[in-house]
Protein backbone atom coordinates (compact mmCIF):
# COMPACT_ATOMS: atom_id res chain seq x y z
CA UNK A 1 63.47 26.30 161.51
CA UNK A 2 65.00 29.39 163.65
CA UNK A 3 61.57 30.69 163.80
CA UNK A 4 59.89 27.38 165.42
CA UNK A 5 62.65 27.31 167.94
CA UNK A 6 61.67 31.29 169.12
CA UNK A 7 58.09 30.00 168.51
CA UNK A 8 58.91 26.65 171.22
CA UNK A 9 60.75 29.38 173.35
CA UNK A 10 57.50 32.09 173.50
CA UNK A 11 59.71 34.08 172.20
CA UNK A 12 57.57 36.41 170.05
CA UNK A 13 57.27 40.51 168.75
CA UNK A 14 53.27 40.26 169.98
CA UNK A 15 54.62 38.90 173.88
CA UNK A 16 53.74 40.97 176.46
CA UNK A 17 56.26 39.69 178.63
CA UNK A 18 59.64 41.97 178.07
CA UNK A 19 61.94 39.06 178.32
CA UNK A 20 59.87 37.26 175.79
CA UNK A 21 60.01 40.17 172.72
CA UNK A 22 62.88 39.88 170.39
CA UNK A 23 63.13 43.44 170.29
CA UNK A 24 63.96 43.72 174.20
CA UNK A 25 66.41 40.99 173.77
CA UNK A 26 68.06 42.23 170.97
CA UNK A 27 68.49 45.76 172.88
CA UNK A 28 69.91 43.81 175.69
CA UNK A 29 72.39 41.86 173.84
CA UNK A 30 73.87 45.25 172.11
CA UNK A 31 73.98 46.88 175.54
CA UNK A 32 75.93 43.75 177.08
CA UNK A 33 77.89 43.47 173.84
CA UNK A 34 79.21 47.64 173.90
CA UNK A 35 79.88 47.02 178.25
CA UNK A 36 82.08 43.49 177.31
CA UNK A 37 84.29 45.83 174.47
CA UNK A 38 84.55 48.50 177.20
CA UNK A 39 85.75 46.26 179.28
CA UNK A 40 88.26 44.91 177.00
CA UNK A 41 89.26 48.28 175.94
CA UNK A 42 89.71 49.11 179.83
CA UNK A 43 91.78 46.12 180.45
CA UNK A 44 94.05 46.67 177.30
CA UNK A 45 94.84 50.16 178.35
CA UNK A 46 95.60 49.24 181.94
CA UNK A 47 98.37 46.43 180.51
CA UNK A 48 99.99 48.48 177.95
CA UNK A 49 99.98 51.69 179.78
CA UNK A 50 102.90 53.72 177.73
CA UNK A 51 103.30 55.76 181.24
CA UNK A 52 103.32 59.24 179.31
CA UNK A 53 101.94 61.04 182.42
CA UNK A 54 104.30 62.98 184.56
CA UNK A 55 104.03 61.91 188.01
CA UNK A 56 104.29 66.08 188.49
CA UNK A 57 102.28 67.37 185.80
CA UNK A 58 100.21 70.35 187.60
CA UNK A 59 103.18 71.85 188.84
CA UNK A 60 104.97 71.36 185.79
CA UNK A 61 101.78 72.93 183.46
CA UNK A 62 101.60 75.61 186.59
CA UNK A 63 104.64 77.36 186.50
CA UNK A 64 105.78 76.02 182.66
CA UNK A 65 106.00 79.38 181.10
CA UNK A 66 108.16 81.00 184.46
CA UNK A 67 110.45 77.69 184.10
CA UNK A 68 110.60 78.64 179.83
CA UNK A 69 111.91 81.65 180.29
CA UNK A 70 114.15 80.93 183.04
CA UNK A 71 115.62 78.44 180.74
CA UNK A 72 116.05 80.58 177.59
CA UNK A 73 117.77 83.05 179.98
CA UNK A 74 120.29 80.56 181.66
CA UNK A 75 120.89 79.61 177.72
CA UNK A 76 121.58 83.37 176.31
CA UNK A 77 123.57 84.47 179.51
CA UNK A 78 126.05 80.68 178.95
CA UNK A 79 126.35 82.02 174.88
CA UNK A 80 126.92 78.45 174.10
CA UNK A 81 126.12 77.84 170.37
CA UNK A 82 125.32 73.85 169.59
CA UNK A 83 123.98 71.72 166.85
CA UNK A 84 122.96 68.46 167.05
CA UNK A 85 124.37 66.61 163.48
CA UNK A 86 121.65 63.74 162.53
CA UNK A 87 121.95 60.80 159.89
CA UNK A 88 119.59 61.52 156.87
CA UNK A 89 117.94 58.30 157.29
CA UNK A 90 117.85 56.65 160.83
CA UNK A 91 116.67 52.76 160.24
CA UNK A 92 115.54 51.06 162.75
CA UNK A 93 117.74 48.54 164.72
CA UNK A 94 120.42 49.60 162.78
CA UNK A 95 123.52 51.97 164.37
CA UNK A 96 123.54 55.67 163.59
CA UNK A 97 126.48 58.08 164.68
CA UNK A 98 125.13 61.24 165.92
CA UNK A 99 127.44 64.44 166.64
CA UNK A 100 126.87 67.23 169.14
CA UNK A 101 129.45 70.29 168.52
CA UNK A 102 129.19 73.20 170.48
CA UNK A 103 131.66 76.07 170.94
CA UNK A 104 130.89 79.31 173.40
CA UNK A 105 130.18 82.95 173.19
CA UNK A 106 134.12 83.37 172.12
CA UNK A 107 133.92 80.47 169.53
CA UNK A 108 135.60 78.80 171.32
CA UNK A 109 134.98 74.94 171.60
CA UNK A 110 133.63 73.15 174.68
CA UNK A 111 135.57 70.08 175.77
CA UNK A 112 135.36 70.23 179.22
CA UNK A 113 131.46 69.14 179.22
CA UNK A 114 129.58 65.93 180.05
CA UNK A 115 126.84 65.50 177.39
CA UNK A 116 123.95 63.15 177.13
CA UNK A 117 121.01 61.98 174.62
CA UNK A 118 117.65 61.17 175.59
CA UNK A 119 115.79 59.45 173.17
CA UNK A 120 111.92 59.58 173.92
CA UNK A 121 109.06 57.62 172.09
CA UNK A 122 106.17 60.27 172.79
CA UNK A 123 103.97 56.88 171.76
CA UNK A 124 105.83 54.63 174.29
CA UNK A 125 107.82 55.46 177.10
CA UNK A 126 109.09 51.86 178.02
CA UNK A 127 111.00 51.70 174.95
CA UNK A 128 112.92 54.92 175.73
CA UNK A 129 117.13 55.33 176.70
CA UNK A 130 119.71 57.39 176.90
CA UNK A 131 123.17 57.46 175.50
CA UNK A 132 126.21 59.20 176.98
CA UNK A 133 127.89 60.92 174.36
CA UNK A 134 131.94 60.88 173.73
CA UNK A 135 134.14 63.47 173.41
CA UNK A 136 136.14 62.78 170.23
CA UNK A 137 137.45 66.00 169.24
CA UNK A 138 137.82 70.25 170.76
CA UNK A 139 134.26 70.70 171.17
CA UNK A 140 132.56 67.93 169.28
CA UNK A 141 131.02 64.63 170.82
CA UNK A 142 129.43 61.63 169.32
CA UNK A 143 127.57 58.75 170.22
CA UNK A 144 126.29 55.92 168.44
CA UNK A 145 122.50 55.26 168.52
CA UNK A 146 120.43 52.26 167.62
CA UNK A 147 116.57 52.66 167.48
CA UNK A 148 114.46 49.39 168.61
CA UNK A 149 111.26 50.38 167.11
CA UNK A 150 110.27 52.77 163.66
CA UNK A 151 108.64 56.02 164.01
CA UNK A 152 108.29 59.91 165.54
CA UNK A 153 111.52 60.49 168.09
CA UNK A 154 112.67 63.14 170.40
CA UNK A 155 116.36 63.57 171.03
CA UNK A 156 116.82 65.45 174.10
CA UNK A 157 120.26 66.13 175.00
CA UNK A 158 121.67 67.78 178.15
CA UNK A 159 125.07 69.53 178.24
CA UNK A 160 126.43 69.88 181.81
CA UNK A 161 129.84 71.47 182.53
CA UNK A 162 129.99 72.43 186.89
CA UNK A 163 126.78 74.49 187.36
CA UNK A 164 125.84 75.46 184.12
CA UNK A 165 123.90 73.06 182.06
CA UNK A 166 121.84 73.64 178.55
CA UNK A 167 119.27 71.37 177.20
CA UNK A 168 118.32 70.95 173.83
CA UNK A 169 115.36 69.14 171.70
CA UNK A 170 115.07 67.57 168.01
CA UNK A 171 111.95 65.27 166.62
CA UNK A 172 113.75 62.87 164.54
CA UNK A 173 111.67 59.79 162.47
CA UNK A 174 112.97 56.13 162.63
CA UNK A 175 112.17 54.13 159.22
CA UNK A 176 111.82 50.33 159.02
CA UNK A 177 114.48 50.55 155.65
């Protein structure tokens, strides 16, 4: 049946006429058929862009190992010591109490300092926030967390107290139970 139809269209591998051979047709069709998925890939990315770009990335990547160092120095010459305190097993949508305690180059603890946590989706930055963390006891602050979606984390929190300010990083994973 399918071949009298291609037969009623000319529609034949001995045409001479390009549009006429199955085999030019066929080509056609895939080429069409890889532009239309492009195009639909293209259009997919543009509405779900996660935004993971920094508006400033060459002069971040530029000077990134001057501003590295400068960092780790500013660190050592504060002589805070810190440590983040995470759950064992952060579920998603579900509140976690996370602890910051930090004490300086005397052991003595820090209470005079306003301290925040950043929590970054590398995969998705419109589902990131931040949480201002409490101070609860001579040096120690908390702050309760709840996760929207499962999967890889980063906790950055920033400790500020006047001029000096010390930033600190953890990958933490978000399970769905």
């Amino acid at each position: 049946m399918s071949r009298n139809i291609l037969s009623y269209l000319g529609i034949s591998q001995h045409s001479k006429h390009a549009l006429r051979n199955p085999w030019v047709l066929g080509m056609a069709a895939f080429v069409l058929l890889v532009v239309a998925v492009n195009v639909g890939f293209i259009m997919t990315a543009m509405r779900t862009n996660p935004g993971l770009v920094d508006v400033n990335y060459y002069d971040r990547g530029r000077d990134y190992e001057r501003n590295a160092l400068k960092q780790i120095a500013a660190r050592n010459a504060l002589g805070l010591e810190a440590r983040l305190e995470v759950p064992e097993h952060v579920v998603v949508t579900k509140p976690a109490q996370f602890g910051f305690t930090v004490v300086d180059n005397h052991g003595l603890p820090l209470t005079d300092a306003d301290v925040s946590v950043t929590a970054y989706r590398p995969s998705d930055a419109a589902a990131d926030f931040t949480v201002v963390m409490g101070h609860i006891a001579s040096g120690r602050y908390q702050a309760e967390m709840n996760f929207p979606l499962k999967g890889t984390w980063d906790l950055i929190i920033k400790l500020k107290r006047g001029e000096d300010s010390l930033e600190l990083t953890r990958r933490i994973s978000v399970h769905q139970t």
